[in-house]
N, C-alpha and C. Protein backbone atom coordinates (compact mmCIF):
# COMPACT_ATOMS: atom_id res chain seq x y z
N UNK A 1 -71.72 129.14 -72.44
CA UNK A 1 -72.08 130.25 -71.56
C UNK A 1 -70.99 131.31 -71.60
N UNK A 2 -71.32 132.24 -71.83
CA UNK A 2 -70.61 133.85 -71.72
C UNK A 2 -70.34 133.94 -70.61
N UNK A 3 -68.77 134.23 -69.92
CA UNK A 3 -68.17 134.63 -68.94
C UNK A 3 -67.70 136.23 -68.85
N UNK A 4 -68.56 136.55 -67.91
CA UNK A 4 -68.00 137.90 -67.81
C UNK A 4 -66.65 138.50 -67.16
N UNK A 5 -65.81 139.41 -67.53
CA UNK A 5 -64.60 139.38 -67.17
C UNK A 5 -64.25 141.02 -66.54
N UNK A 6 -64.20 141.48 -65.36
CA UNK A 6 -64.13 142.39 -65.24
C UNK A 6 -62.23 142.98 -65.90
N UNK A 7 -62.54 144.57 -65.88
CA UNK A 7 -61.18 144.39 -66.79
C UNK A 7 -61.62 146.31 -66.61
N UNK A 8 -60.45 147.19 -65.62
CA UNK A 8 -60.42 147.81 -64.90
C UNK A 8 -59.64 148.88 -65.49
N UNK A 9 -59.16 148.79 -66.59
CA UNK A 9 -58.19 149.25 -67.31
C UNK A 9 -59.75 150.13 -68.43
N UNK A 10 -60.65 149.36 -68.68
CA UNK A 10 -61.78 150.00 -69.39
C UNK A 10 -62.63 150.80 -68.37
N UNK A 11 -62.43 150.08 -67.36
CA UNK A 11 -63.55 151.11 -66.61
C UNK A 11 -62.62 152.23 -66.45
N UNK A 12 -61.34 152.35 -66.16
CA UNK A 12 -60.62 153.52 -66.16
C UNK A 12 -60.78 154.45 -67.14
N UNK A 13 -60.79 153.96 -68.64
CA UNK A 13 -61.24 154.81 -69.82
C UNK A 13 -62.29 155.12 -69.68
N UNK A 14 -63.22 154.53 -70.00
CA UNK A 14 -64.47 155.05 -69.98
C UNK A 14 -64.66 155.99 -68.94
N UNK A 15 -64.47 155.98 -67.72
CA UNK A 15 -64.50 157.23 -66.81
C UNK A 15 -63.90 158.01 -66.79
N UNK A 16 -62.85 158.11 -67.58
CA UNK A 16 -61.78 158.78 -68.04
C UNK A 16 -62.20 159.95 -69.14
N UNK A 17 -62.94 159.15 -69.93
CA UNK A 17 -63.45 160.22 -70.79
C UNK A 17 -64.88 160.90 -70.83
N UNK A 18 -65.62 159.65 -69.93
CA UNK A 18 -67.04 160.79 -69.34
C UNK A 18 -66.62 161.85 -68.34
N UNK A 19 -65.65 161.87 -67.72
CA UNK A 19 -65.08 162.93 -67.04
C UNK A 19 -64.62 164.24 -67.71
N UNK A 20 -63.88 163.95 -68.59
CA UNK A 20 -63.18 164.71 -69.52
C UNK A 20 -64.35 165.68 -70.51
N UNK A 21 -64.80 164.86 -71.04
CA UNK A 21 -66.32 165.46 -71.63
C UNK A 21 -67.63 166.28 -70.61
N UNK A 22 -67.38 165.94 -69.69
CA UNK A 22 -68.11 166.77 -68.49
C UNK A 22 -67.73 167.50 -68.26
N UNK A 23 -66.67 167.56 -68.06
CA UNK A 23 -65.57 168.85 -67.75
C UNK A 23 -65.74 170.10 -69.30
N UNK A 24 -65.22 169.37 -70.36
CA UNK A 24 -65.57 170.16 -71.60
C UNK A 24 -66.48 170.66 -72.14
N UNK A 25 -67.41 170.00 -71.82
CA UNK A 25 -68.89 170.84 -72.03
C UNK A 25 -69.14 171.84 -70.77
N UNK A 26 -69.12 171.75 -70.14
CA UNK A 26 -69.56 172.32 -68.58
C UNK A 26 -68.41 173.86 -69.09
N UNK A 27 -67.31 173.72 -69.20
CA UNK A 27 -66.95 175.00 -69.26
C UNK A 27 -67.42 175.48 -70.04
N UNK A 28 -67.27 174.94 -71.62
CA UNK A 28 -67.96 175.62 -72.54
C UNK A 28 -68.72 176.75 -72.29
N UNK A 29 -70.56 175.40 -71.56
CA UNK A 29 -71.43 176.74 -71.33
C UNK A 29 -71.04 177.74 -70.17
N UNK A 30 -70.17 177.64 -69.31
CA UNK A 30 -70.25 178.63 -68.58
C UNK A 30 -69.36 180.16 -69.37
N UNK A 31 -68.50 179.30 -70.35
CA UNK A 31 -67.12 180.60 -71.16
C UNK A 31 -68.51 181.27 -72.12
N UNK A 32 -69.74 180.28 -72.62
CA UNK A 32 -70.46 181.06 -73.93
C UNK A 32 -71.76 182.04 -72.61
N UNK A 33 -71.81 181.78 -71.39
CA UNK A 33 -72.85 182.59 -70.65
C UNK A 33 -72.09 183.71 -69.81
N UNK A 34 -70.76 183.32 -69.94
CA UNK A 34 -70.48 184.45 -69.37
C UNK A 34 -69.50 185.64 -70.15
N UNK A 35 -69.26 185.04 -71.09
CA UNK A 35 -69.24 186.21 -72.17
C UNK A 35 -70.45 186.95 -72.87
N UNK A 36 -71.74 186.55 -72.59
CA UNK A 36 -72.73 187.18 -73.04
C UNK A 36 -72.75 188.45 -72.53
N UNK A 37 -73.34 190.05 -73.28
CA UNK A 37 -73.82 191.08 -72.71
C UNK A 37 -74.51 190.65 -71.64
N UNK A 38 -74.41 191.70 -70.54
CA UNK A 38 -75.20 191.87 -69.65
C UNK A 38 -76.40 193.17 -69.60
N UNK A 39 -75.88 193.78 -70.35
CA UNK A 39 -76.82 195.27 -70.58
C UNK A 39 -78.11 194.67 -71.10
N UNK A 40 -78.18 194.23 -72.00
CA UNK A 40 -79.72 193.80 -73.16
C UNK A 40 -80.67 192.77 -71.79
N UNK A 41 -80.17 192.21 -71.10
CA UNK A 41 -80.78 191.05 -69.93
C UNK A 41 -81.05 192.29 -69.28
N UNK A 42 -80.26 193.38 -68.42
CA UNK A 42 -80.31 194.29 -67.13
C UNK A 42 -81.43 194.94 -67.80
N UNK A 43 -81.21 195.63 -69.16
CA UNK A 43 -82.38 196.69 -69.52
C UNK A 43 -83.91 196.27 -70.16
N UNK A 44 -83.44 194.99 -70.52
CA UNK A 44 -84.95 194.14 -70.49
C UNK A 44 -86.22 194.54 -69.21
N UNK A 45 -87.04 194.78 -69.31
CA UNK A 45 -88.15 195.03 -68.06
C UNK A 45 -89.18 194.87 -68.94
C-alpha cells in the first residue's frame, strides 16, 4: 500500500510558482492593453 506523505516544502513551490506565473501573465495583458492606441477604439462608431 502507497503511503501518502505530506511534504510542505512542495506545496510551497508549487504555489510559489502558480503565483508567480499569475502575476506574469496578468501584467503582461494589462502592459499589451494598455499600450494599445486609443484613437482607432474612440473613433470606431
Amino acid at each position: 500500500m502507497l503511503a501518502l506523505v505530506f511534504a510542505p516544502d512542495v506545496v510551497a513551490l508549487v504555489l510559489a510558482i502558480a503565483l508567480g506565473l499569475a502575476l506574469l501573465l496578468g501584467f503582461w495583458g494589462s502592459w499589451y492593453a494598455l499600450g494599445a492606441k486609443a484613437a482607432p477604439y474612440l473613433r470606431n462608431e
